[in-house]
N, C-alpha and C. Protein backbone atom coordinates (compact mmCIF):
# COMPACT_ATOMS: atom_id res chain seq x y z
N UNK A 1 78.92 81.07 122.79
CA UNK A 1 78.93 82.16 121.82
C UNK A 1 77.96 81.80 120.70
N UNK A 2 77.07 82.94 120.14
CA UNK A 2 75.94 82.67 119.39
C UNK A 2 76.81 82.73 118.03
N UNK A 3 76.12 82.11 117.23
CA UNK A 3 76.52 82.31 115.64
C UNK A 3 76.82 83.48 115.14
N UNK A 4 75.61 84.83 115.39
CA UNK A 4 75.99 85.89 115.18
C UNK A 4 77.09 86.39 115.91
N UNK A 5 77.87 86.02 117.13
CA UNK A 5 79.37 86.97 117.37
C UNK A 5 79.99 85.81 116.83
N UNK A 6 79.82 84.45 116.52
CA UNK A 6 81.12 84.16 116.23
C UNK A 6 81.64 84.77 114.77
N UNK A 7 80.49 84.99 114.12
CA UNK A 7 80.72 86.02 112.85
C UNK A 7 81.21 86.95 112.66
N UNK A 8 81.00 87.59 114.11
CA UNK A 8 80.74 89.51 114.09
C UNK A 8 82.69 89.11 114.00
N UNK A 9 83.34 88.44 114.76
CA UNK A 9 84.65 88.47 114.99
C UNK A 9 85.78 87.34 113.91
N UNK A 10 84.99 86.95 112.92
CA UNK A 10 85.69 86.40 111.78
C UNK A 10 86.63 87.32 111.08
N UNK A 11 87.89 86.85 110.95
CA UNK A 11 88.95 85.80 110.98
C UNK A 11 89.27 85.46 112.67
N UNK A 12 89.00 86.80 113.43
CA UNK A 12 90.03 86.31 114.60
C UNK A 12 89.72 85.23 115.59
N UNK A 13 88.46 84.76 115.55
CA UNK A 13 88.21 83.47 116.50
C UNK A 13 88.71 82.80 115.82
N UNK A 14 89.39 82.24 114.61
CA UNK A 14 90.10 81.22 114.25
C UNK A 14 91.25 81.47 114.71
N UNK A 15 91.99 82.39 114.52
CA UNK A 15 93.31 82.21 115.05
C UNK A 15 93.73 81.71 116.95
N UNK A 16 93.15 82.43 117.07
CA UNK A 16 92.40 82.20 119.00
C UNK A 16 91.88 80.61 118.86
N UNK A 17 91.27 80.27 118.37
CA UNK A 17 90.72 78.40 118.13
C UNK A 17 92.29 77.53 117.93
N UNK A 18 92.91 78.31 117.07
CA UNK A 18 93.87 77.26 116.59
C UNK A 18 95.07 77.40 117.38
N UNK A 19 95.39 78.69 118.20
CA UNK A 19 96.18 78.61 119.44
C UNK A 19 95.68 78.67 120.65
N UNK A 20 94.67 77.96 120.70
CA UNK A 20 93.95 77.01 121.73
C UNK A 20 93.80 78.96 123.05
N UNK A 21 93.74 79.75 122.35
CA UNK A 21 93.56 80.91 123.78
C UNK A 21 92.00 81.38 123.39
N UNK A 22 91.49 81.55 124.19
CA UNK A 22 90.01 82.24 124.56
C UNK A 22 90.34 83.35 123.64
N UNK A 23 88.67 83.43 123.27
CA UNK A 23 88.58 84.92 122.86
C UNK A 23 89.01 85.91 123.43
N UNK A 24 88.57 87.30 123.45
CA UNK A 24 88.70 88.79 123.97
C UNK A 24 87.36 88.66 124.60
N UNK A 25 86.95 89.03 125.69
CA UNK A 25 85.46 89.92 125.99
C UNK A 25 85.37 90.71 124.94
N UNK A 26 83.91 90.73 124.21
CA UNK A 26 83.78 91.79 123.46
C UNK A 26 82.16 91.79 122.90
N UNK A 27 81.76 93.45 122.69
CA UNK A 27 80.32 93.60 122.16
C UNK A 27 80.33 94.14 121.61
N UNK A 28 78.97 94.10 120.19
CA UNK A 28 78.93 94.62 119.02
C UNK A 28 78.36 96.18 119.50
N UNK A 29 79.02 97.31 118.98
CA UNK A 29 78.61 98.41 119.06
C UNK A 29 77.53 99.26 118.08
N UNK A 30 76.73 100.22 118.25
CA UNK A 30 76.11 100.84 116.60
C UNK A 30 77.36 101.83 116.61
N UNK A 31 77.74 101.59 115.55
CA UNK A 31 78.84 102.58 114.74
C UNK A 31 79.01 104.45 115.21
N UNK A 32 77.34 104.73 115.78
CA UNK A 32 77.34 106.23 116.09
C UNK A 32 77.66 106.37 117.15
N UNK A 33 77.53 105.36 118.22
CA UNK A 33 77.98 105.15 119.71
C UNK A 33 79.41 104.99 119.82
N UNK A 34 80.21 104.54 119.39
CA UNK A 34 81.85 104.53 119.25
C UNK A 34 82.25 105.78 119.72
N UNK A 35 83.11 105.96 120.80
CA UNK A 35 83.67 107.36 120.92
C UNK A 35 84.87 107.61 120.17
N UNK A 36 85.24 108.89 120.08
CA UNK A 36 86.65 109.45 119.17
C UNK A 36 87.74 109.12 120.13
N UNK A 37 88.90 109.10 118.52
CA UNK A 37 88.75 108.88 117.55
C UNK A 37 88.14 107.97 117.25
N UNK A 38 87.72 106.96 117.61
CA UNK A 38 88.16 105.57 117.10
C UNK A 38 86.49 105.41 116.00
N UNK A 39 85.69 106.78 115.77
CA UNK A 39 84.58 106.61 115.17
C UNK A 39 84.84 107.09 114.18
N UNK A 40 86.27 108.32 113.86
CA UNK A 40 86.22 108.79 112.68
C UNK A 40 87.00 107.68 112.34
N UNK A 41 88.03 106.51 112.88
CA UNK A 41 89.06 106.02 112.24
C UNK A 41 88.35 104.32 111.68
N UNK A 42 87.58 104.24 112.04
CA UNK A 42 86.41 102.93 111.99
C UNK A 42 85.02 103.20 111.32
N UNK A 43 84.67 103.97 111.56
CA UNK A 43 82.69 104.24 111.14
C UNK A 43 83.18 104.76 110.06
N UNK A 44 83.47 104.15 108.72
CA UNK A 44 83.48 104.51 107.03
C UNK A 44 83.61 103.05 106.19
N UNK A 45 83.60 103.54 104.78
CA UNK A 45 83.93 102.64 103.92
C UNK A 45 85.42 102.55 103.16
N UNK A 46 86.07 103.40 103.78
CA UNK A 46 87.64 103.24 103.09
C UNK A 46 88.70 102.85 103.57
N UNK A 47 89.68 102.29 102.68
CA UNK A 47 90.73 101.14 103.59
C UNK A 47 91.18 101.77 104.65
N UNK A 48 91.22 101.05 105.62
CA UNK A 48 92.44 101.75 106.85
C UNK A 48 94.02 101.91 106.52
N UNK A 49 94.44 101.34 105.56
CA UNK A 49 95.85 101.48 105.44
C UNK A 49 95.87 103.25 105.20
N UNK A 50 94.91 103.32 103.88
CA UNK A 50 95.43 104.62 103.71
C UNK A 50 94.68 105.71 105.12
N UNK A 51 93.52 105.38 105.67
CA UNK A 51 93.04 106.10 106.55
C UNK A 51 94.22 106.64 107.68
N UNK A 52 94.95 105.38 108.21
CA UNK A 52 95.77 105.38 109.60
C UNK A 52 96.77 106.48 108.87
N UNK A 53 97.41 105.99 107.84
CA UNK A 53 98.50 106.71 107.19
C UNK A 53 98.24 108.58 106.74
N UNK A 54 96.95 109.01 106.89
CA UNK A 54 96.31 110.00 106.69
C UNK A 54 96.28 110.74 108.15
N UNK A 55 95.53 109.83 108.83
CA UNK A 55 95.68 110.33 110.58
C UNK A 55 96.59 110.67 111.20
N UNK A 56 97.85 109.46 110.80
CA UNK A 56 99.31 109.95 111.40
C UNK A 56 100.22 110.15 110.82
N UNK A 57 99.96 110.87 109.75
CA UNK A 57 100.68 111.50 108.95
C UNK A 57 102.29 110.78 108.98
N UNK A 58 102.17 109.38 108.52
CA UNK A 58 103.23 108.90 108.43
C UNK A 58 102.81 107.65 107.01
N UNK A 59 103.77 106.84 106.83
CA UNK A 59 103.84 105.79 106.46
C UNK A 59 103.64 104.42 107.50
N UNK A 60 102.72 103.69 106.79
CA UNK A 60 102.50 102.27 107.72
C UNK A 60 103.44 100.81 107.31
N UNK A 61 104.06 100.26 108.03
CA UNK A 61 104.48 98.99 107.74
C UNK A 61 103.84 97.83 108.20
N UNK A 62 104.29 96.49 107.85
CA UNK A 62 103.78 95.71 108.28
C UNK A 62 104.59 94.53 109.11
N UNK A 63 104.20 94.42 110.37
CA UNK A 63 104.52 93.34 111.71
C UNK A 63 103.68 91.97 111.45
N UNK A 64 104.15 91.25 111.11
CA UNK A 64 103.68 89.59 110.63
C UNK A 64 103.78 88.76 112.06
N UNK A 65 102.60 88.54 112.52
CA UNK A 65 102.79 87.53 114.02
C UNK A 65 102.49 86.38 114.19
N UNK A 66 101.60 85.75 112.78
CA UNK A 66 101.40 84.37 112.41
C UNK A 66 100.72 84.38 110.96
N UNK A 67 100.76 83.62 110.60
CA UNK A 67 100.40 83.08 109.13
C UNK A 67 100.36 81.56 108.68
N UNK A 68 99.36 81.21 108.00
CA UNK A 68 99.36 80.26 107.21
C UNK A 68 98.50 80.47 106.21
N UNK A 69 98.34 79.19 105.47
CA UNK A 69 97.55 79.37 104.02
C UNK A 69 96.65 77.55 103.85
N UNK A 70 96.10 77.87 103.70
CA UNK A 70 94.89 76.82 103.15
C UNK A 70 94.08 76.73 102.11
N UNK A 71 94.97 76.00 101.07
CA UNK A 71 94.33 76.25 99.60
C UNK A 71 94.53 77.79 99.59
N UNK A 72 93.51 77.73 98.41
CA UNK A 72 93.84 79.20 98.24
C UNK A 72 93.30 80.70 99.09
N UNK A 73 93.03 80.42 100.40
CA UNK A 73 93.07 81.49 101.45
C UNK A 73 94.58 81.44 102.10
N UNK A 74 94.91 82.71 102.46
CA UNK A 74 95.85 83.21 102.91
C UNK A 74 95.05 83.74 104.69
N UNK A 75 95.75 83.51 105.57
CA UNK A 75 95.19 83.84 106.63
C UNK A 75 96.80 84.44 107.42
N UNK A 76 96.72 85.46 108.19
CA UNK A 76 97.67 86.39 108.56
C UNK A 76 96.96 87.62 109.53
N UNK A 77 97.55 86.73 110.76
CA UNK A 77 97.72 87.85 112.33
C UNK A 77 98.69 89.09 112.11
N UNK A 78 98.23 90.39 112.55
CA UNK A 78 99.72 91.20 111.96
C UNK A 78 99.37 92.55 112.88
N UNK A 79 100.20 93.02 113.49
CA UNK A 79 100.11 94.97 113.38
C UNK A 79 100.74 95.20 112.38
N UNK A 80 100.07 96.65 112.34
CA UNK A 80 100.44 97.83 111.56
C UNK A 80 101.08 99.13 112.78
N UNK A 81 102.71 99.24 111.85
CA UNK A 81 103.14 100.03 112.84
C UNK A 81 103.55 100.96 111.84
N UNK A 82 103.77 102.35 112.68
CA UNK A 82 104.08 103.60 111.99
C UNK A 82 105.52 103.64 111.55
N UNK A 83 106.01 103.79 110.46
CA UNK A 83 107.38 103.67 109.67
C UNK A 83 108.07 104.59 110.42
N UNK A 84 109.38 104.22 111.12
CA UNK A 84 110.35 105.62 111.36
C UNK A 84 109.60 105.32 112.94
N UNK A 85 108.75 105.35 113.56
CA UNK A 85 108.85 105.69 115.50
C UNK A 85 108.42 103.37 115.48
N UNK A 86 108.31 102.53 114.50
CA UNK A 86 107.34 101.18 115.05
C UNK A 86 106.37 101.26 116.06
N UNK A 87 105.48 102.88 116.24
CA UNK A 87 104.40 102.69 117.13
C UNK A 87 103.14 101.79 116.18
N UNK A 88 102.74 100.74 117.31
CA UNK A 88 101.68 100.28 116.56
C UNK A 88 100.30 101.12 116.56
N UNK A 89 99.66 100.76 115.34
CA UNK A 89 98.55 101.61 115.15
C UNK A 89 97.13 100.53 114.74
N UNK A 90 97.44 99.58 114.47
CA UNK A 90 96.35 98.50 114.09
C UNK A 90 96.36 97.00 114.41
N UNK A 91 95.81 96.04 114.89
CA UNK A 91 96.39 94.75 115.23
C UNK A 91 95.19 94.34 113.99
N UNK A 92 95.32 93.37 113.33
CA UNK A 92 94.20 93.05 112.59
C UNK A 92 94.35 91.19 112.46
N UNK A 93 93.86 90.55 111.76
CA UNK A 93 93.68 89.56 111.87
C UNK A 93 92.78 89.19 109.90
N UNK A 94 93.25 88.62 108.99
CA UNK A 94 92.59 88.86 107.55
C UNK A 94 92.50 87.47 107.30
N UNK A 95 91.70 87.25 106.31
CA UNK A 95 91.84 85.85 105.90
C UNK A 95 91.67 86.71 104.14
N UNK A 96 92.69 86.39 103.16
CA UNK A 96 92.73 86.78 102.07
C UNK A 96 92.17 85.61 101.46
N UNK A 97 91.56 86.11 99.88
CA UNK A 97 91.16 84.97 98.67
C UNK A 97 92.38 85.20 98.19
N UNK A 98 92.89 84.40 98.05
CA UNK A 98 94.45 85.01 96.80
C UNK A 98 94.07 84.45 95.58
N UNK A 99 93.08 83.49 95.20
CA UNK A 99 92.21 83.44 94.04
C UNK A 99 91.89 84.27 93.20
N UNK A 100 91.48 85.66 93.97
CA UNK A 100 91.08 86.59 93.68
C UNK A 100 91.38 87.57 93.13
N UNK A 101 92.62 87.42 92.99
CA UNK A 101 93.69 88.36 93.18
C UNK A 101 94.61 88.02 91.99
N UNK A 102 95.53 89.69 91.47
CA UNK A 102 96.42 89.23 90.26
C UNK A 102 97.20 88.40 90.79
N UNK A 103 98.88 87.85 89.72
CA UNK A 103 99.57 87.34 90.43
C UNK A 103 100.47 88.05 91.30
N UNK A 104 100.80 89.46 90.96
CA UNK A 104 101.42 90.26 91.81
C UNK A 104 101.31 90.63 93.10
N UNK A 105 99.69 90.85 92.84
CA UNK A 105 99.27 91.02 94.34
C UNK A 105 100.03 89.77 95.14
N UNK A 106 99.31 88.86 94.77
CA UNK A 106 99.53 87.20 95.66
C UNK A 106 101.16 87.18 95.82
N UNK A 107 101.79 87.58 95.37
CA UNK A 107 103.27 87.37 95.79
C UNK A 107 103.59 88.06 96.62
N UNK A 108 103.32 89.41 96.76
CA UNK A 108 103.43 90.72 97.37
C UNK A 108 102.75 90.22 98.64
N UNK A 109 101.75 90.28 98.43
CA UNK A 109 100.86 89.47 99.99
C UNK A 109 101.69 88.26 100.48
N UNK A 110 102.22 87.37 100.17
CA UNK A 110 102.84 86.17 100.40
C UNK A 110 103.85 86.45 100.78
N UNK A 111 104.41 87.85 100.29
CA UNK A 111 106.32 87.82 101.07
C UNK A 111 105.98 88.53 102.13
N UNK A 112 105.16 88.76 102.59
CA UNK A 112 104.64 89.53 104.15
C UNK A 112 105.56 91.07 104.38
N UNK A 113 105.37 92.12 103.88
CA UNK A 113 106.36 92.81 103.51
C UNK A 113 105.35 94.14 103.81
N UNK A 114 103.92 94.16 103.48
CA UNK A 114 103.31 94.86 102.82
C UNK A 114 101.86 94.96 103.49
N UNK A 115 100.95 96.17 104.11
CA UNK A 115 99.78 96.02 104.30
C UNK A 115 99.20 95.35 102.96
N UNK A 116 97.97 95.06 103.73
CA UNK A 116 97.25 94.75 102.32
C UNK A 116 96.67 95.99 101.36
N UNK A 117 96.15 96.12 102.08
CA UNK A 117 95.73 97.78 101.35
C UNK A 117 96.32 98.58 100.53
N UNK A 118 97.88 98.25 101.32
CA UNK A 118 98.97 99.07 100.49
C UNK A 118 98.79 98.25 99.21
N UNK A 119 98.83 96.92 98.91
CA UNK A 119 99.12 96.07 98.12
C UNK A 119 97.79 96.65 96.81
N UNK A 120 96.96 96.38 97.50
CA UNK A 120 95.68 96.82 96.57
C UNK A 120 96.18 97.75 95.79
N UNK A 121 96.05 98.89 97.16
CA UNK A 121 96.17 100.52 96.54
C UNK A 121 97.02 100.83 94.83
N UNK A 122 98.64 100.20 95.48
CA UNK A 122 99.27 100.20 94.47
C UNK A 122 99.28 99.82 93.06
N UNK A 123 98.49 98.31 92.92
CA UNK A 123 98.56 97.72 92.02
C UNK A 123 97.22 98.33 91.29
N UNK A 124 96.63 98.94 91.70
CA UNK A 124 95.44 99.52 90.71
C UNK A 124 94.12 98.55 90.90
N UNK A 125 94.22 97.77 92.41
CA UNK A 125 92.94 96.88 92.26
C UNK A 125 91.81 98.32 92.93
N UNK A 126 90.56 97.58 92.23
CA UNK A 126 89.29 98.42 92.89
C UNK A 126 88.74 97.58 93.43
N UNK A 127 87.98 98.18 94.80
CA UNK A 127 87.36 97.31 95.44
C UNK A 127 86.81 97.80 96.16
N UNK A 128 85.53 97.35 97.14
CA UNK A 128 84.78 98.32 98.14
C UNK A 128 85.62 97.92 99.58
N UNK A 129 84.99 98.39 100.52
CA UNK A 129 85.06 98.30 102.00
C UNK A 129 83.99 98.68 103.02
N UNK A 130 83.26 96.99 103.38
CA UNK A 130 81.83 97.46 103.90
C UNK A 130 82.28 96.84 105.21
N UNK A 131 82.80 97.22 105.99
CA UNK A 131 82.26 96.62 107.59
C UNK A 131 81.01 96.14 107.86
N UNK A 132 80.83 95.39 108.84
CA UNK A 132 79.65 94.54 108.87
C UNK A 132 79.37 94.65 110.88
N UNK A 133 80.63 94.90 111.45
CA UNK A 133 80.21 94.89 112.63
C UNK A 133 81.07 95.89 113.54
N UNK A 134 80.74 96.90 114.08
CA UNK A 134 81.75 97.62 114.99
C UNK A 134 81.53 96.89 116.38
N UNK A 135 82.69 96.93 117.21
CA UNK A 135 82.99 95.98 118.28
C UNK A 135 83.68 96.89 119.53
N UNK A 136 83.94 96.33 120.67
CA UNK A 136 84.56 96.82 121.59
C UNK A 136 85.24 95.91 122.77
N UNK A 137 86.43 95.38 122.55
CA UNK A 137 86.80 94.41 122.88
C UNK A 137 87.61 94.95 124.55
N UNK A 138 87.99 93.27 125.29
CA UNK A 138 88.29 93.88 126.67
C UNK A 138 90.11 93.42 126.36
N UNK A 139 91.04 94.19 126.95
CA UNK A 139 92.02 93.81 125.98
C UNK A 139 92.72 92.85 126.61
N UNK A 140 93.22 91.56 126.03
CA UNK A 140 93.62 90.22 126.53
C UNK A 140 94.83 90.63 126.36
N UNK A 141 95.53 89.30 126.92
CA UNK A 141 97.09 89.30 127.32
C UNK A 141 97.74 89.45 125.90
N UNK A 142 97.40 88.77 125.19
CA UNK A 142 98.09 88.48 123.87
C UNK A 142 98.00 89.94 122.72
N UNK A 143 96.85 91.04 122.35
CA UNK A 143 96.52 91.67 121.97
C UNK A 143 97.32 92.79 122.56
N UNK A 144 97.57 92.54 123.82
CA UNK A 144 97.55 94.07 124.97
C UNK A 144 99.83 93.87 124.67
N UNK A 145 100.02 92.70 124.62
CA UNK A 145 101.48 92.64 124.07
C UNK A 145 101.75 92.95 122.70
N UNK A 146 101.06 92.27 122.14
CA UNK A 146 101.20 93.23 120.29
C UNK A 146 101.01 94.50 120.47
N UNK A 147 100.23 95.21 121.06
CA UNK A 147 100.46 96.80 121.17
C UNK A 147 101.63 97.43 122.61
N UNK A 148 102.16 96.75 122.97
CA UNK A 148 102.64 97.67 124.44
C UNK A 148 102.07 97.87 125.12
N UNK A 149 100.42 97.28 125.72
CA UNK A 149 99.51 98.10 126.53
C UNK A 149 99.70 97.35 127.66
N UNK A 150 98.54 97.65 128.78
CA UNK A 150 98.29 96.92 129.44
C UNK A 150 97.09 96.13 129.45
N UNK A 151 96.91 94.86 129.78
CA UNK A 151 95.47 94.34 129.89
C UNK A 151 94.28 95.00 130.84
N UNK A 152 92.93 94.84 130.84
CA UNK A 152 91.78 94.63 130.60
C UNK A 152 91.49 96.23 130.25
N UNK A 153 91.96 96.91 129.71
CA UNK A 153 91.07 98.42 129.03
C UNK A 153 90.20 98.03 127.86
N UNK A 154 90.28 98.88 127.32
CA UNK A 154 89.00 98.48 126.38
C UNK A 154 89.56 99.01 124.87
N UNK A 155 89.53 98.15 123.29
CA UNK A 155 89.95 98.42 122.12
C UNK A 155 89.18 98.43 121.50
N UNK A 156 88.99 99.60 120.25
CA UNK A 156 87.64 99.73 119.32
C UNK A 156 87.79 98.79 118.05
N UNK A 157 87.16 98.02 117.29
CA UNK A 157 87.56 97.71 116.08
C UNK A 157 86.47 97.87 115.59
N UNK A 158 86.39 96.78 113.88
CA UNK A 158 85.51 96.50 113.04
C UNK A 158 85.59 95.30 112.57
N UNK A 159 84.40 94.81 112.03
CA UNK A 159 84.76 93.43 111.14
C UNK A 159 84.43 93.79 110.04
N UNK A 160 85.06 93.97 109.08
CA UNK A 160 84.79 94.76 107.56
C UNK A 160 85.11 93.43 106.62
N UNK A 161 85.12 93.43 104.94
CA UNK A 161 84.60 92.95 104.09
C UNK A 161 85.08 93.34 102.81
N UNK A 162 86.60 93.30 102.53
CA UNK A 162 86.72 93.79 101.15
C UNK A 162 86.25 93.34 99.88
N UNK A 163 85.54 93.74 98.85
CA UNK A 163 85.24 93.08 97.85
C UNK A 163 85.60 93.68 95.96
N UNK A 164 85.80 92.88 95.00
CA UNK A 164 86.11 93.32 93.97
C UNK A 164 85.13 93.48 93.48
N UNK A 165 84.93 94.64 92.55
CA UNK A 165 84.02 95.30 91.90
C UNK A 165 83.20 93.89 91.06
N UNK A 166 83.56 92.70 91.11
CA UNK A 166 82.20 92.10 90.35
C UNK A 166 81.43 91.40 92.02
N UNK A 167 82.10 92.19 93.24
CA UNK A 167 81.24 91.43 94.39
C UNK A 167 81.94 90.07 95.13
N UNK A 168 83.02 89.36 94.20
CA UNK A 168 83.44 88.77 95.01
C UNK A 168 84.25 88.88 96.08
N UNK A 169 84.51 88.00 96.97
CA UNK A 169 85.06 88.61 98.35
C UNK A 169 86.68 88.79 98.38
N UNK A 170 87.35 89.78 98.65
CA UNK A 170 88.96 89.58 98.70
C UNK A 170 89.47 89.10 99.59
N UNK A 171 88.66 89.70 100.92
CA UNK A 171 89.30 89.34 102.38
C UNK A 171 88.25 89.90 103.61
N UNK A 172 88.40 89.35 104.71
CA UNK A 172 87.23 89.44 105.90
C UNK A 172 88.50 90.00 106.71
N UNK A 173 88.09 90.89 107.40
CA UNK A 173 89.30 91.75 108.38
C UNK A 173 89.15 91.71 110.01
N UNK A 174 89.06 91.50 110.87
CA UNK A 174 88.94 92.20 112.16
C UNK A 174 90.39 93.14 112.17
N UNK A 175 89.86 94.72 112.78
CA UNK A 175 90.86 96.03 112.58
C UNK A 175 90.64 96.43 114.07
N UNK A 176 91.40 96.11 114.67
CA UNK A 176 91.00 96.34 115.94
C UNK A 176 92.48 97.48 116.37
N UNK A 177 92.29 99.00 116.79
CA UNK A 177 93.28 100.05 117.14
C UNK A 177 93.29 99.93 118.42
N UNK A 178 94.78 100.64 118.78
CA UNK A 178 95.39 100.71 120.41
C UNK A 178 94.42 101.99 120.62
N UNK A 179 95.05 102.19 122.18
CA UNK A 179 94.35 102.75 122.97
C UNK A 179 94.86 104.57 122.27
N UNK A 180 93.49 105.19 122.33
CA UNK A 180 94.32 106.55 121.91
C UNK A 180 95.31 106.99 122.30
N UNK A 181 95.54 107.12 123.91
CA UNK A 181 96.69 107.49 124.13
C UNK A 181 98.28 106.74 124.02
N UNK A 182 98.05 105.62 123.40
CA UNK A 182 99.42 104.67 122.96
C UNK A 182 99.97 105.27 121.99
């Protein structure tokens, strides 16, 4: 794997490194090539918490599937499932600055309770959302069980880039959604 994908897929080749399982098959897409949904729900600059929660006209919670912390990064495997049916709608993979961050946020993030986004949203942080790589992954055993699916179809994501309005970084995301029809 070249430098540029091991990038394109930062945080989640660490978590995959540190539980010793192979990556996903997967290639970087141009953002206009993505088919629907997964181009209106990926190809932008605004959080997915509130995006998904807009799409499915529900509330999102949060499914915690590993975590740790190193100094002051916070790193956390998780779906996002729809409040009221637990259909999942997002598997993501973040590595947070909690540096960065008030102290509220950082607690709120730390009791695993809470998208992040939600966390932002609420507390009044501003911040951008630049993706850096759209992807198209082949779906592995481990991914294809966090959603209910079956393995080798194919999942759309992004590797996006939250940052606080003076530019520093909050958190690096892979947002990778189930299959439309899940």
């Amino acid at each position: 794997m070249t430098a540029r994908d091991r990038a394109a897929v930062q945080p989640l080749d660490e978590f995959y490194r540190r539980q010793g399982r192979a990556l996903p098959e997967f290639v970087e897409l141009a953002g206009s090539t993505m088919p629907e949904p997964y181009r209106s729900l990926l190809v932008h600059e605004r959080d997915m918490t509130r995006t998904l929660e807009q799409f499915h006209g529900a509330a999102i919670h949060l499914r915690v599937i590993s975590s740790y912390r190193q100094g002051d990064a916070y790193w956390r495997e998780s779906v996002l499932d729809l409040a009221g049916s637990d259909r999942p709608v997002e598997f993501g993979a973040i590595r947070i600055q909690l540096a960065a961050l008030p102290e509220e946020c950082r607690r709120l993030i730390l009791a695993e309770h809470l998208p992040f986004g939600g966390i932002l949203n609420a507390a009044g942080v501003r911040y951008t959302s630049r993706p850096s790589a759209y992807l198209r992954f082949t779906t592995d055993e481990f991914i294809a069980t966090a959603f209910g699916v079956a393995r080798g179809g194919f999942l759309y994501g992004r590797q996006n880039t939250l940052r606080a309005e003076t530019g520093e970084s909050l958190a690096e995301i892979i947002e990778i959604l189930p299959p439309a029809a899940a």
